[in-house]
Protein backbone atom coordinates (compact mmCIF):
# COMPACT_ATOMS: atom_id res chain seq x y z
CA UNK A 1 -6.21 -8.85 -3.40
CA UNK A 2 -6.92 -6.07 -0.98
CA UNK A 3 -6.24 -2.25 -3.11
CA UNK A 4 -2.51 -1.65 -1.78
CA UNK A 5 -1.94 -4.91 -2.93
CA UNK A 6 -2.98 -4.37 -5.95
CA UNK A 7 -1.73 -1.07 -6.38
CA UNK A 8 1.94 -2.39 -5.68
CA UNK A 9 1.13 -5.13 -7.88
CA UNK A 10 0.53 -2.58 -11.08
CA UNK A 11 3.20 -1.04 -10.26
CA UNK A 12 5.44 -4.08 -10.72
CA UNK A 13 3.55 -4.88 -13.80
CA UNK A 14 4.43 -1.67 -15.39
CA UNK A 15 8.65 -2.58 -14.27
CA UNK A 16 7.95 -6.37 -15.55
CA UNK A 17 10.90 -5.78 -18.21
CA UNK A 18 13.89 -4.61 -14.85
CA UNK A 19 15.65 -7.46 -14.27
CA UNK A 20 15.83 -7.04 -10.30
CA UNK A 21 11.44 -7.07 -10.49
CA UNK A 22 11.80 -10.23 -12.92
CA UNK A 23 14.26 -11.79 -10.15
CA UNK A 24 11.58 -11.35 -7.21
CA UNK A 25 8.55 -12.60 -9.61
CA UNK A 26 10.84 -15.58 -9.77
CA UNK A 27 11.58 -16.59 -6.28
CA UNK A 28 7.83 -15.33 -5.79
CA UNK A 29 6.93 -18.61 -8.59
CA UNK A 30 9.54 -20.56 -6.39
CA UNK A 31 7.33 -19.96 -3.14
CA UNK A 32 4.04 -20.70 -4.60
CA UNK A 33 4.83 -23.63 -6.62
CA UNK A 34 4.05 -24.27 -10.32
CA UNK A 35 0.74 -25.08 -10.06
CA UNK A 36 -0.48 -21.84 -7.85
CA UNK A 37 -2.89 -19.97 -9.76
CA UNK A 38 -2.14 -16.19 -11.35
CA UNK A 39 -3.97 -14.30 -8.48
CA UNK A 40 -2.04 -16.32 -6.08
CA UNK A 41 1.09 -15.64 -8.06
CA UNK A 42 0.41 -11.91 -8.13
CA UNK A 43 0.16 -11.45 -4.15
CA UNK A 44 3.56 -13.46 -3.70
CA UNK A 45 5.03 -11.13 -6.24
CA UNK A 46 3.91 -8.32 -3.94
CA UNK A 47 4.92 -9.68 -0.86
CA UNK A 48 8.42 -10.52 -1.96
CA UNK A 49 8.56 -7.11 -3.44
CA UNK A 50 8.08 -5.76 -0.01
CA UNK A 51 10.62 -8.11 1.77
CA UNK A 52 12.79 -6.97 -0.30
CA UNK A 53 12.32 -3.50 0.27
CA UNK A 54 11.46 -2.18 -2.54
CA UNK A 55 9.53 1.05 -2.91
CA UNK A 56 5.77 0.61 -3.48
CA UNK A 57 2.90 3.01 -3.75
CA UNK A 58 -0.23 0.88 -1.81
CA UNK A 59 1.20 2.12 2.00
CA UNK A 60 1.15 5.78 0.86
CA UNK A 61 -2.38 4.79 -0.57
CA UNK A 62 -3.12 3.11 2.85
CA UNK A 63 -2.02 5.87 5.16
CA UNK A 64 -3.24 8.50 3.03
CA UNK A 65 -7.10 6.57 3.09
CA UNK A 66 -7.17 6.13 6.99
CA UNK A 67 -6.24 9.76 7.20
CA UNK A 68 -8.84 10.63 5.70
CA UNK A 69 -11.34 8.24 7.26
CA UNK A 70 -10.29 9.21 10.87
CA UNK A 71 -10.84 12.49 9.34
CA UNK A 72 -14.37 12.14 8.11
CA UNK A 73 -15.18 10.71 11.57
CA UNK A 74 -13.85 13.10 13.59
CA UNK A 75 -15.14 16.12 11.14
CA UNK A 76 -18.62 14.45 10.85
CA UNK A 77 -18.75 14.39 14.95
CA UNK A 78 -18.16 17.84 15.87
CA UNK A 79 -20.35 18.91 12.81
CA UNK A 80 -23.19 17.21 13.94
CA UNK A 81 -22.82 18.10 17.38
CA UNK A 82 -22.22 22.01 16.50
CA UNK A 83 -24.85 21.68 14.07
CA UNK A 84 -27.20 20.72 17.34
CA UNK A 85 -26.26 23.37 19.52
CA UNK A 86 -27.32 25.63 16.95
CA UNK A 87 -30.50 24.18 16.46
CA UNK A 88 -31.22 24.41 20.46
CA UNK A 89 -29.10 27.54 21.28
CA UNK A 90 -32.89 29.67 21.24
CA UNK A 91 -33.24 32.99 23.57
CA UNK A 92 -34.28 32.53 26.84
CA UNK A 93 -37.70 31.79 27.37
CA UNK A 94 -38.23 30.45 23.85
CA UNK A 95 -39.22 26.90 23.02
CA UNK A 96 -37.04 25.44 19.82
CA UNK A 97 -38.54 24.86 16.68
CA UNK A 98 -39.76 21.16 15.87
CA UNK A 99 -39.50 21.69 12.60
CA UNK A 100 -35.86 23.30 12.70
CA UNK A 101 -34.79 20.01 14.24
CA UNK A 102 -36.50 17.86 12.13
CA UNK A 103 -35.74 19.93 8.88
CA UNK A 104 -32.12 20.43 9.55
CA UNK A 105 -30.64 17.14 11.61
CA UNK A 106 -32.83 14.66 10.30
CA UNK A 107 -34.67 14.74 7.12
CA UNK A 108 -31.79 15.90 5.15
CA UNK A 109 -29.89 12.87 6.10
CA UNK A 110 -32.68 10.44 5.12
CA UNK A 111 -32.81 12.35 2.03
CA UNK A 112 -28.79 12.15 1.15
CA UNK A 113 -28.75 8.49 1.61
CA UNK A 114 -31.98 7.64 -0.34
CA UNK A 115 -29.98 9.76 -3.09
CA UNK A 116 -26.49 7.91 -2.39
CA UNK A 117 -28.46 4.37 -3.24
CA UNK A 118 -30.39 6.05 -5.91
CA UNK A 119 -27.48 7.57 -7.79
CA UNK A 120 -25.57 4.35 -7.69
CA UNK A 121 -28.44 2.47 -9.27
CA UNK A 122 -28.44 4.83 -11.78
CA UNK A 123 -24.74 5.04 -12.41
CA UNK A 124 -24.88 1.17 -12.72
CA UNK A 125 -27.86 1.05 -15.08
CA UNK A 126 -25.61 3.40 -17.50
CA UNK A 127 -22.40 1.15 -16.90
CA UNK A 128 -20.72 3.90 -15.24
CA UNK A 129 -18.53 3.71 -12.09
CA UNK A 130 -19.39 6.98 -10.59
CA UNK A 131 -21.99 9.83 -10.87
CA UNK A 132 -19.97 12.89 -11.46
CA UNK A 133 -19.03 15.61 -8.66
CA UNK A 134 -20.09 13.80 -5.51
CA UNK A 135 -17.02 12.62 -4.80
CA UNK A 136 -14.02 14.56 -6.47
CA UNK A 137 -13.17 16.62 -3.49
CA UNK A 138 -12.60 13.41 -1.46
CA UNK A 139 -10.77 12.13 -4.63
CA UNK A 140 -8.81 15.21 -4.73
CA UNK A 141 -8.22 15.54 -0.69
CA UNK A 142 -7.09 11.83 -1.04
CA UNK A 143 -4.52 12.26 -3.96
CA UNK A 144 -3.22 15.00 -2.16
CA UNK A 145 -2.32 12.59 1.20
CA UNK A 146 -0.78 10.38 -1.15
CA UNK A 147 1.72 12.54 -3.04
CA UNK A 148 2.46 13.57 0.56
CA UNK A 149 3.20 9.99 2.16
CA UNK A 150 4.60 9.07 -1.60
CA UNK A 151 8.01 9.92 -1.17
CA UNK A 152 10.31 9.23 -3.85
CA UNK A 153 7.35 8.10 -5.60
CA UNK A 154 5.56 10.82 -5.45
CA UNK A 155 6.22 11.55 -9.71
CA UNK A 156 4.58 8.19 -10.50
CA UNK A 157 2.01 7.95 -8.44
CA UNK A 158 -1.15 10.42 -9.93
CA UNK A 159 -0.29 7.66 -13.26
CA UNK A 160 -1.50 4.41 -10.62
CA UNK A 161 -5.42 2.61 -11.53
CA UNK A 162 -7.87 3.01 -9.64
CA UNK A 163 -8.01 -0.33 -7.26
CA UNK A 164 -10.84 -2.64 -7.17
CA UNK A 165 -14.03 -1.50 -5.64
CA UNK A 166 -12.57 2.13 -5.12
CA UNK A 167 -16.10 4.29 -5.55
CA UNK A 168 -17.69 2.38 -2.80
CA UNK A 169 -14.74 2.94 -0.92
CA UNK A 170 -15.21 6.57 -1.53
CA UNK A 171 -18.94 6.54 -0.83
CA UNK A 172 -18.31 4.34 2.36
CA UNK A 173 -16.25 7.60 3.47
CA UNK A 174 -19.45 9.63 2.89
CA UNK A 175 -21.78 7.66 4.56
CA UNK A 176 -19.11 7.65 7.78
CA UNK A 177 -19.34 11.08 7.62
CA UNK A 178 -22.58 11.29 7.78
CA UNK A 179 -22.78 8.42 10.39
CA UNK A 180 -20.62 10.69 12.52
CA UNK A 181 -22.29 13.42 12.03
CA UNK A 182 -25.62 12.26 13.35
CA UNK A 183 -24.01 10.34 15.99
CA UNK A 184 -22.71 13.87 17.10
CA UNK A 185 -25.89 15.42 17.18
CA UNK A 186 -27.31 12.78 18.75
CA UNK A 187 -24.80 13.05 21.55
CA UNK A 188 -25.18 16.74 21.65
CA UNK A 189 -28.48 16.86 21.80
CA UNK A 190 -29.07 14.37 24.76
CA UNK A 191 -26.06 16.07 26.68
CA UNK A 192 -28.22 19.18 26.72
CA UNK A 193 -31.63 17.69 27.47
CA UNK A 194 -29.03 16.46 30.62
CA UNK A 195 -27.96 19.94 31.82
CA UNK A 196 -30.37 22.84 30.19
CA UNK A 197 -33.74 22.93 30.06
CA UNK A 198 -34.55 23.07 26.81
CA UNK A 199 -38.65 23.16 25.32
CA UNK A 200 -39.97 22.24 22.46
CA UNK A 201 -42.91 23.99 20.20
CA UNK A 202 -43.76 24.08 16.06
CA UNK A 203 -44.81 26.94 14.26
CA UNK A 204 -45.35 28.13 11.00
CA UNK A 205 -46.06 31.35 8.94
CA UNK A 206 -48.97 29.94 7.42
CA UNK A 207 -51.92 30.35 9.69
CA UNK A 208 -53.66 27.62 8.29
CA UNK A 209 -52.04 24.76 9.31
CA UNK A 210 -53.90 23.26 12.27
CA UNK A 211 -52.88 20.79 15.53
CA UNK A 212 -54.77 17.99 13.57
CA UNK A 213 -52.57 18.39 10.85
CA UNK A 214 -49.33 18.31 12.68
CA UNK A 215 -50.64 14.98 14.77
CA UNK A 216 -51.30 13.52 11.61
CA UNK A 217 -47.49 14.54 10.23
CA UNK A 218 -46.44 13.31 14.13
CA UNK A 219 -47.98 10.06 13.86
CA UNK A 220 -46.66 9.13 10.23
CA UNK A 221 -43.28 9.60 11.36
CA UNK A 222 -43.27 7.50 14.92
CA UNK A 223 -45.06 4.76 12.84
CA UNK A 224 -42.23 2.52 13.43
CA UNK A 225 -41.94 2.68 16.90
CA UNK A 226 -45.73 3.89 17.90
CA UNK A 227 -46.78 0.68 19.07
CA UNK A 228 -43.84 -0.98 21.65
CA UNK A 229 -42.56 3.34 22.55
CA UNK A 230 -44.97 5.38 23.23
CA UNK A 231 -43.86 7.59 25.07
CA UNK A 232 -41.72 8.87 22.37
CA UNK A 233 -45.10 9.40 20.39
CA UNK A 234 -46.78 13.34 21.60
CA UNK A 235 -49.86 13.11 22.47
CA UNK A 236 -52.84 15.27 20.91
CA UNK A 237 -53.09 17.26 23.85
CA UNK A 238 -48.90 18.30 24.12
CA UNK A 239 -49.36 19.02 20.09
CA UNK A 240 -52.48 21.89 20.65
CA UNK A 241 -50.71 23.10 23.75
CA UNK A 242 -46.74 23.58 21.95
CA UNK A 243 -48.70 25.51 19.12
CA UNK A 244 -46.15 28.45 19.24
CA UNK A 245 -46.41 31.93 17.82
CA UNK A 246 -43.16 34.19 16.89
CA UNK A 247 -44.64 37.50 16.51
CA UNK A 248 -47.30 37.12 19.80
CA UNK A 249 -43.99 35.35 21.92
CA UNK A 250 -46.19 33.33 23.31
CA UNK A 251 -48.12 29.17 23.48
CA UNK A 252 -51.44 29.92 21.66
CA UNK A 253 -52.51 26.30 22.79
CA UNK A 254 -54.72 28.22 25.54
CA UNK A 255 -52.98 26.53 28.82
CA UNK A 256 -51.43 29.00 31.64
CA UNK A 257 -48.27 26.49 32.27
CA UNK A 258 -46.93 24.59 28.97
CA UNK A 259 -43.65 24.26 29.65
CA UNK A 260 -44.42 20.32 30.77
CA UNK A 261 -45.81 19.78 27.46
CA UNK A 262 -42.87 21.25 25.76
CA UNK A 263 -40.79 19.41 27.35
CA UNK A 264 -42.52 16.06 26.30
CA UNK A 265 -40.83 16.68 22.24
CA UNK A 266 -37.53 15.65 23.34
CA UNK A 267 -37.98 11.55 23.36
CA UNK A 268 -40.24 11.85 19.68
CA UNK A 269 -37.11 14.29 18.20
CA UNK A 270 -34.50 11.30 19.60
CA UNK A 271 -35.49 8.77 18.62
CA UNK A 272 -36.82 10.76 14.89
CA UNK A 273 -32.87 11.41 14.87
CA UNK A 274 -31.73 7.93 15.65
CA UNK A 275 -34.68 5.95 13.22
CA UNK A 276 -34.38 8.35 10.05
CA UNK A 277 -31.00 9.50 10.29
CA UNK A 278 -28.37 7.39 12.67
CA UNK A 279 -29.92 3.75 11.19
CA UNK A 280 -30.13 4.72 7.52
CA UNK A 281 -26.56 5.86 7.24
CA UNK A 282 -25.33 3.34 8.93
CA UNK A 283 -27.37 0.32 6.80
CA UNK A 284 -25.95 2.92 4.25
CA UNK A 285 -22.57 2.03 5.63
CA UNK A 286 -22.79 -1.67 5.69
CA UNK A 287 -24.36 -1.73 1.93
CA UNK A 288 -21.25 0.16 0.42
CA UNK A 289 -19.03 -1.72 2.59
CA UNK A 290 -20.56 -5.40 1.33
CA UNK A 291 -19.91 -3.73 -2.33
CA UNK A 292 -16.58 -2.79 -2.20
CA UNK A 293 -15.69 -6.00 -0.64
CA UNK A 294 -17.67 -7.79 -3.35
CA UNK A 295 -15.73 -5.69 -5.96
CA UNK A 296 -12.64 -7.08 -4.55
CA UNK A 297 -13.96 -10.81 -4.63
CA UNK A 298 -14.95 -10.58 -7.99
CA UNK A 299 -11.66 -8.79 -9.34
CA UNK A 300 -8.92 -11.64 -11.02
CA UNK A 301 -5.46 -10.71 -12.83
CA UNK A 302 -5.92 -12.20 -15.89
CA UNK A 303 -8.24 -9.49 -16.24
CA UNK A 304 -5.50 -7.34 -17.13
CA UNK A 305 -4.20 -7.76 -20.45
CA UNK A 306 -0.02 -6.52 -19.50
CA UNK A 307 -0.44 -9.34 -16.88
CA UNK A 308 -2.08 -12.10 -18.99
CA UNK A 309 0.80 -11.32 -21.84
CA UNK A 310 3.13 -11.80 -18.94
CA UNK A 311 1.65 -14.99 -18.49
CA UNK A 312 1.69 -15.63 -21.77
CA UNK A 313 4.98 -15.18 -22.82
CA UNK A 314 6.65 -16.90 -20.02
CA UNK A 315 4.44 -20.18 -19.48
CA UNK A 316 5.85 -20.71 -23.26
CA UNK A 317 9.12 -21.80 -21.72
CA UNK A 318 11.09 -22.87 -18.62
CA UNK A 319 9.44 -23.61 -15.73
CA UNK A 320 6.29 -21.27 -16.40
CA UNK A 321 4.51 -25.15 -18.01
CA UNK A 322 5.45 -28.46 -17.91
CA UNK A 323 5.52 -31.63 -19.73
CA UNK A 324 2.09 -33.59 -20.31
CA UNK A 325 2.29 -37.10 -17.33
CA UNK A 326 4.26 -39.69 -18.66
CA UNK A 327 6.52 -37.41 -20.51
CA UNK A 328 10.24 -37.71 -19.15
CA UNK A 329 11.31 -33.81 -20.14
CA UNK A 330 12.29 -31.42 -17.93
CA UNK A 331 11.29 -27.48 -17.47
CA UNK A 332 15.07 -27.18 -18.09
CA UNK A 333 15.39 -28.94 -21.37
CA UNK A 334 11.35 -27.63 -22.57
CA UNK A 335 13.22 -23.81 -22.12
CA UNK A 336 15.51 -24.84 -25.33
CA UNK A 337 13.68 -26.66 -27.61
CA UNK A 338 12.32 -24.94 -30.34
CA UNK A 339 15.85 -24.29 -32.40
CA UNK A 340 16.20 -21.41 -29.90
CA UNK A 341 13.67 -19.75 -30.38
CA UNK A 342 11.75 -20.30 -27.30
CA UNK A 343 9.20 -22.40 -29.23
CA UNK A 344 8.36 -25.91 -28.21
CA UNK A 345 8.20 -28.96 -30.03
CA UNK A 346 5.49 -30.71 -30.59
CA UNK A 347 6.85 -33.40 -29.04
CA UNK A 348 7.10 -31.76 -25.68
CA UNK A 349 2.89 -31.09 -25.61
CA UNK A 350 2.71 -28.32 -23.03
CA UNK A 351 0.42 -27.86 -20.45
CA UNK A 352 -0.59 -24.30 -20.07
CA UNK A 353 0.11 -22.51 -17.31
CA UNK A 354 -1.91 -22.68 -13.92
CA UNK A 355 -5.49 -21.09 -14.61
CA UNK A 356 -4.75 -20.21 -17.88
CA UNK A 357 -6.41 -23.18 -19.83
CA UNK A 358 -9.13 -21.49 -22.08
CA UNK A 359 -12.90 -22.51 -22.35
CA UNK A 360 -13.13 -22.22 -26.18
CA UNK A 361 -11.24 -20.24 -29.22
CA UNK A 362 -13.58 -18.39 -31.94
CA UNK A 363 -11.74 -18.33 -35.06
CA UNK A 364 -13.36 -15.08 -37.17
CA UNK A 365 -14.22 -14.92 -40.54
CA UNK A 366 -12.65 -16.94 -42.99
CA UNK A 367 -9.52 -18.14 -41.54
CA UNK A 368 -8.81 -21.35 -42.57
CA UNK A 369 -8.09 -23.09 -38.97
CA UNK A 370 -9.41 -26.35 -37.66
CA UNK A 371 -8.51 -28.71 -34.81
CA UNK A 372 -5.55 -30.15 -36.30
CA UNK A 373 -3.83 -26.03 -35.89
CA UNK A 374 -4.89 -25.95 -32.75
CA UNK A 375 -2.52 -28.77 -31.40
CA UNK A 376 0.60 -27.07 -33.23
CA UNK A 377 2.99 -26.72 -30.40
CA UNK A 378 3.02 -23.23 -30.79
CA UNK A 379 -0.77 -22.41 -29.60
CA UNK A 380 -0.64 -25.47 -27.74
CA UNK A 381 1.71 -23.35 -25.91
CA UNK A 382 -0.75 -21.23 -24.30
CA UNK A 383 -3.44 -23.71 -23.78
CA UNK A 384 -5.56 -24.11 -27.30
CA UNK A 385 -5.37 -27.42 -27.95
CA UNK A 386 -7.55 -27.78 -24.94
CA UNK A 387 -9.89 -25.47 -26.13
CA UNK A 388 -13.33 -26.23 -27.91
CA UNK A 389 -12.94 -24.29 -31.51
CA UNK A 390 -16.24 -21.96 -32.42
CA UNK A 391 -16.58 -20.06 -35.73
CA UNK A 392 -18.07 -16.70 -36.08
CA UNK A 393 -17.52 -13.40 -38.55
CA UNK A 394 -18.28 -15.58 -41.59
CA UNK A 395 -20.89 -15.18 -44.27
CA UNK A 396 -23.83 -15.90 -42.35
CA UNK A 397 -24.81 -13.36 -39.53
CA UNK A 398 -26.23 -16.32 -37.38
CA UNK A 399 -22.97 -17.59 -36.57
CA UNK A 400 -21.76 -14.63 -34.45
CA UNK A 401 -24.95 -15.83 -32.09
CA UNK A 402 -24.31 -19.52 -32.11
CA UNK A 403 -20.64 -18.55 -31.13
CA UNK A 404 -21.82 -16.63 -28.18
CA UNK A 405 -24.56 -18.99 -27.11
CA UNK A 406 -21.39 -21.85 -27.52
CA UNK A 407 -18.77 -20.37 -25.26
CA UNK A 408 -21.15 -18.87 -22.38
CA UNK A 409 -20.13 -17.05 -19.35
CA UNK A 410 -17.54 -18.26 -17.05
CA UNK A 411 -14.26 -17.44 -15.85
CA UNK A 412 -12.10 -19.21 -18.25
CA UNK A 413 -9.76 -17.13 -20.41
CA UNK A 414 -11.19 -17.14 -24.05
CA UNK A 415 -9.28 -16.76 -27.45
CA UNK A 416 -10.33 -14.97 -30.96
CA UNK A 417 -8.24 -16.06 -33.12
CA UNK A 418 -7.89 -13.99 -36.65
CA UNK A 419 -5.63 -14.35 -39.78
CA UNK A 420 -2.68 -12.22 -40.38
CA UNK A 421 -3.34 -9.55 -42.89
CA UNK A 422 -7.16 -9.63 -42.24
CA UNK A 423 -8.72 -6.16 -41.93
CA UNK A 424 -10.76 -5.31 -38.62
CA UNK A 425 -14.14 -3.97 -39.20
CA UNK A 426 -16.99 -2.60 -37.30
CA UNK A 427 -18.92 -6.00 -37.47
CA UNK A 428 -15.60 -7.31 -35.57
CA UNK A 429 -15.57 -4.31 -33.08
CA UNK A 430 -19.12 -5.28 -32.20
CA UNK A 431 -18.70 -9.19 -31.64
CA UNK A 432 -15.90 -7.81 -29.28
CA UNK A 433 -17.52 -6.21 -26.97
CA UNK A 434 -20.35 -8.46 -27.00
CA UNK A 435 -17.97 -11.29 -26.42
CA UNK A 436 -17.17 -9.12 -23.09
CA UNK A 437 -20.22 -8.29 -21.94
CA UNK A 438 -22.17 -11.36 -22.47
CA UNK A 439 -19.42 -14.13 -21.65
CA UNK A 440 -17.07 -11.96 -19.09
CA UNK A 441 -14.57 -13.94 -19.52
CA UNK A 442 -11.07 -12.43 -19.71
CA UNK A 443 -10.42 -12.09 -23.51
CA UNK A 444 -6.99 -12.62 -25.50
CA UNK A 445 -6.77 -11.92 -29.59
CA UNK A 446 -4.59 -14.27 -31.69
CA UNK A 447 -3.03 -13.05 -34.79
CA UNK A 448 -1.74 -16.04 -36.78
CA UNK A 449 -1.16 -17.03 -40.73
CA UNK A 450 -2.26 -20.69 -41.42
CA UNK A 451 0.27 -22.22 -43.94
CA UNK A 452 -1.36 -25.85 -44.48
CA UNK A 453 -0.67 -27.52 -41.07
CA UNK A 454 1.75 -24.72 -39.80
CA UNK A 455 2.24 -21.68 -38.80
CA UNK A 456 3.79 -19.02 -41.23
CA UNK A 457 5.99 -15.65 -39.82
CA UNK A 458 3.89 -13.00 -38.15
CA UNK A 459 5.39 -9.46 -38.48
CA UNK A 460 5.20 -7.10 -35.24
CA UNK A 461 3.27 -5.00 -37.23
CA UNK A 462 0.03 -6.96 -37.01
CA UNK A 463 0.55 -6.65 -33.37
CA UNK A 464 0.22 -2.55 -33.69
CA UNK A 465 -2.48 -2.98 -35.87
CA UNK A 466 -4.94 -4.82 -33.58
CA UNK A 467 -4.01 -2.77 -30.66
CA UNK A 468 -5.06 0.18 -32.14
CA UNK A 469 -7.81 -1.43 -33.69
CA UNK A 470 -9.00 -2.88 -30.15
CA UNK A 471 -8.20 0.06 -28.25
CA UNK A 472 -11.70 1.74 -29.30
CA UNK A 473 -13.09 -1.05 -27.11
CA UNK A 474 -12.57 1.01 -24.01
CA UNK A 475 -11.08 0.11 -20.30
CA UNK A 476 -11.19 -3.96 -20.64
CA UNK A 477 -9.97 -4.26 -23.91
CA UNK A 478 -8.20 -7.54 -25.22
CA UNK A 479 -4.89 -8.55 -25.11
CA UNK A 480 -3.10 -9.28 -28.36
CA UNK A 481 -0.71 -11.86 -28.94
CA UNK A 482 1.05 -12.74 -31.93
CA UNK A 483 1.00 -16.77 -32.48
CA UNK A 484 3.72 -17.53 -34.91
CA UNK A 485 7.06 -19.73 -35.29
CA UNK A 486 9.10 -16.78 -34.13
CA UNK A 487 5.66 -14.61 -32.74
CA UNK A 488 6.40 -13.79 -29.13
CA UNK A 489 4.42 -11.61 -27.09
CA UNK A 490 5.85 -8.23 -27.04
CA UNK A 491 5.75 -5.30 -25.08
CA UNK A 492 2.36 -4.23 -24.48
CA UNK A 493 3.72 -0.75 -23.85
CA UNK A 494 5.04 -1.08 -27.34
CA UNK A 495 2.93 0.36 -30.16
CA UNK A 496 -0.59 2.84 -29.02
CA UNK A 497 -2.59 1.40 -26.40
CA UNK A 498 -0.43 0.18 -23.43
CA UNK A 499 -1.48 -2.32 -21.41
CA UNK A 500 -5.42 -1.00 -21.84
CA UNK A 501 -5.81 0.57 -18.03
């Protein structure tokens, strides 16, 4: 799911309850079939949504990004290249600076992208997504294109995620610009060693530093390319002979004619320019590229809770699960059992919805749950009697380990189930996010009330209760879903927290 996609597909997520975006996520489940998995489902949501015309905020986000690429290109390019001109536009019958060229079109760039890589090491060792300023003002440039192209949805759209993968998008766009930049000076620079004849000298204000010293600086930086070029290397002799001085205006390198020597810089300072500036930014490019795309391989719905409640609530009746083989019901006759209540009997055994089957359920604390609840029709409903039943929160602080150690990582939805009534605590909070990080698996809370081999009444309240409870847990946090005779998943708008983006 590329980001416009998924940008139109939050934006249907947060209109799931209008009946005309409930119609097209319909015919969208009619196109894909019943056993087409939720990222599947999502796109064909989004696609029908825009067959049907309906107003959606990833082509403003679209047009508003390759604006501002294009624009980073073509900004980049004429910077470089003016940048150039500047460094060669020298009075008449003055050589340029080496070290004005080197200090000003190519070390600097070498420098920004060992910083770029650096910084998003750093950001990643701290579990951050960005590293602060870097970035805003194409952020802010970006928003701005967007409200523009928006429309009619220009109100709603500053409220939108962030898609997958969006701060290597965003450092992508400054690693084109600096791409284009060199690329310009690059250009400019050899379109001038064409048509003006342009020397080349290096001086310094200290009157220490010696042509030994600046052959040894030479020779560390063609060390690539010394061997199979050169004659983009300077030799010791064109090195003592471009020894310029400022205040005498004049080659102290002792030789009546050096303008041949000076003129020998100009392959070294090219191919300086295309080794430590053009190739860096654009392995720079490639790298931020691979991660964005990477970001957008590893993203699936059901990591967002509004979506896996959606799920949830309607793969609980109708055509959203079907029968187990060998069972004669229909979706059509599963949609009413349940004394109307949308429940269904045990009977029926569901089969979860496609990609929805969880690994394993950790019941917390002292619930009193076993395998037996676990096939009740009603958390059959969403897939737990399949799941492998773990125990954690009780007396003994080992368990919370073994739990974690159990379930593993994967991609498999996993359950915590807790007891009605129960409080939350910190030692909960923490098993949480642990649960998270360790297993990254997308992660649902259950809030039932055992009653023997039932299920007793849930209020909505509980519901409230652990949302606020597990909205401390940050951006990912849980979805909560109350499991119950006549618990069905509400609103996750309702009560604090939303649907945790």
């Amino acid at each position: 799911m590329q980001p416009p996609d998924f940008l139109d597909w939050q934006f249907l997520l947060a209109r799931r309850r209008e009946p005309e975006v409930r119609a097209l996520l319909a015919r969208a489940r009619d196109r894909v079939g019943p056993d087409a998995d939720p990222d599947a489902l999502a796109l064909a949501w989004v696609r029908e949504a825009r067959s049907a015309g309906l107003a959606l905020p990833g082509r403003p986000w679209s047009q508003a990004f390759r604006v501002l690429r294009w624009g980073a290109l073509v900004f980049g390019f004429l910077l470089g290249g003016g940048a150039a001109q500047a460094v060669l536009a020298v009075p008449t019958g003055e050589p340029a600076n080496v070290w004005v060229f080197l200090g000003i079109l190519v070390l600097p760039q070498l420098l920004m992208v060992l910083l770029v890589q650096l910084g998003t090491l750093w950001a990643g060792a701290r579990g951050r997504e960005s590293f602060g300023a870097l970035l805003l003002t194409l952020r802010g440039i970006h928003r701005w294109l967007v409200e523009r192209f928006g429309g009619a949805l220009r109100a709603e759209l500053p409220a939108l995620p962030s898609p997958p993968g969006e701060v290597w998008r965003w450092l992508g766009l400054t690693q084109r610009l600096g791409l284009a930049f060199s690329l310009g000076a690059l250009t400019a620079f050899l379109l001038t060693m064409v048509f003006v004849d342009v020397g080349f000298a290096w001086s310094s204000t200290f009157a220490d530093l010696q042509a030994h010293q600046v052959e040894r600086f030479v020779r560390l930086l063609s060390a690539p390319w010394r061997s199979w070029l050169p004659q983009a290397v300077p030799s010791p002799e064109v090195i003592a002979t471009t020894h310029w001085s400022q205040l005498e205006g004049r080659f102290l390198g002792g030789v009546e004619a050096p303008g041949d020597a000076a003129r020998r810089w100009w392959p070294f300072l090219a191919t300086c320019l295309v080794t430590y500036a053009l190739l860096p930014r654009g392995l720079s490019l490639l790298l931020t590229d691979h991660r964005a795309r990477a970001a957008v391989a590893r993203h699936r719905t059901l990591d967002d809770p509004a979506w896996r409640e959606l799920l949830a609530e309607l793969g609980a009746v109708g055509p959203w699960r079907r029968p187990e083989d060998g069972d004669g019901g229909t979706p059509e006759a599963a949609e009413h059992d349940g004394a109307g209540t949308g429940a269904p009997t045990a009977d029926a055994a569901p089969r979860p919805a496609p990609g929805l089957a969880p690994a394993a359920a950790v019941a917390w604390g002292g619930v009193p749950l076993d395998e037996a609840h676990l096939r009740h029709p009603v958390l059959a409903a969403h897939g737990l009697h399949r799941a492998a039943l773990h125990r954690a929160g009780g007396r003994e602080a080992h368990e919370d380990e073994s739990a974690l150690r159990a379930v593993g990582p994967g991609p498999e939805p996993l359950w915590l189930l807790v007891e009605a009534g129960a409080t939350p605590d910190k030692r909960l909070l923490r098993f949480l996010e642990r649960l998270e990080l360790e297993t990254g698996r997308p992660l649902t809370v259950g809030v039932l009330r055992p009653d023997g081999s039932e299920l007793g009444p849930v209020p909505e309240q509980e519901l409230r209760l652990w949302r606020e409870v597990t909205g401390r847990l940050g951006r990912r946090r849980p979805a909560v879903v109350l499991l119950g005779p006549d618990g069905e998943p509400l609103d996750p708008a309702a009560g604090a927290g939303g649907s945790g983006r």
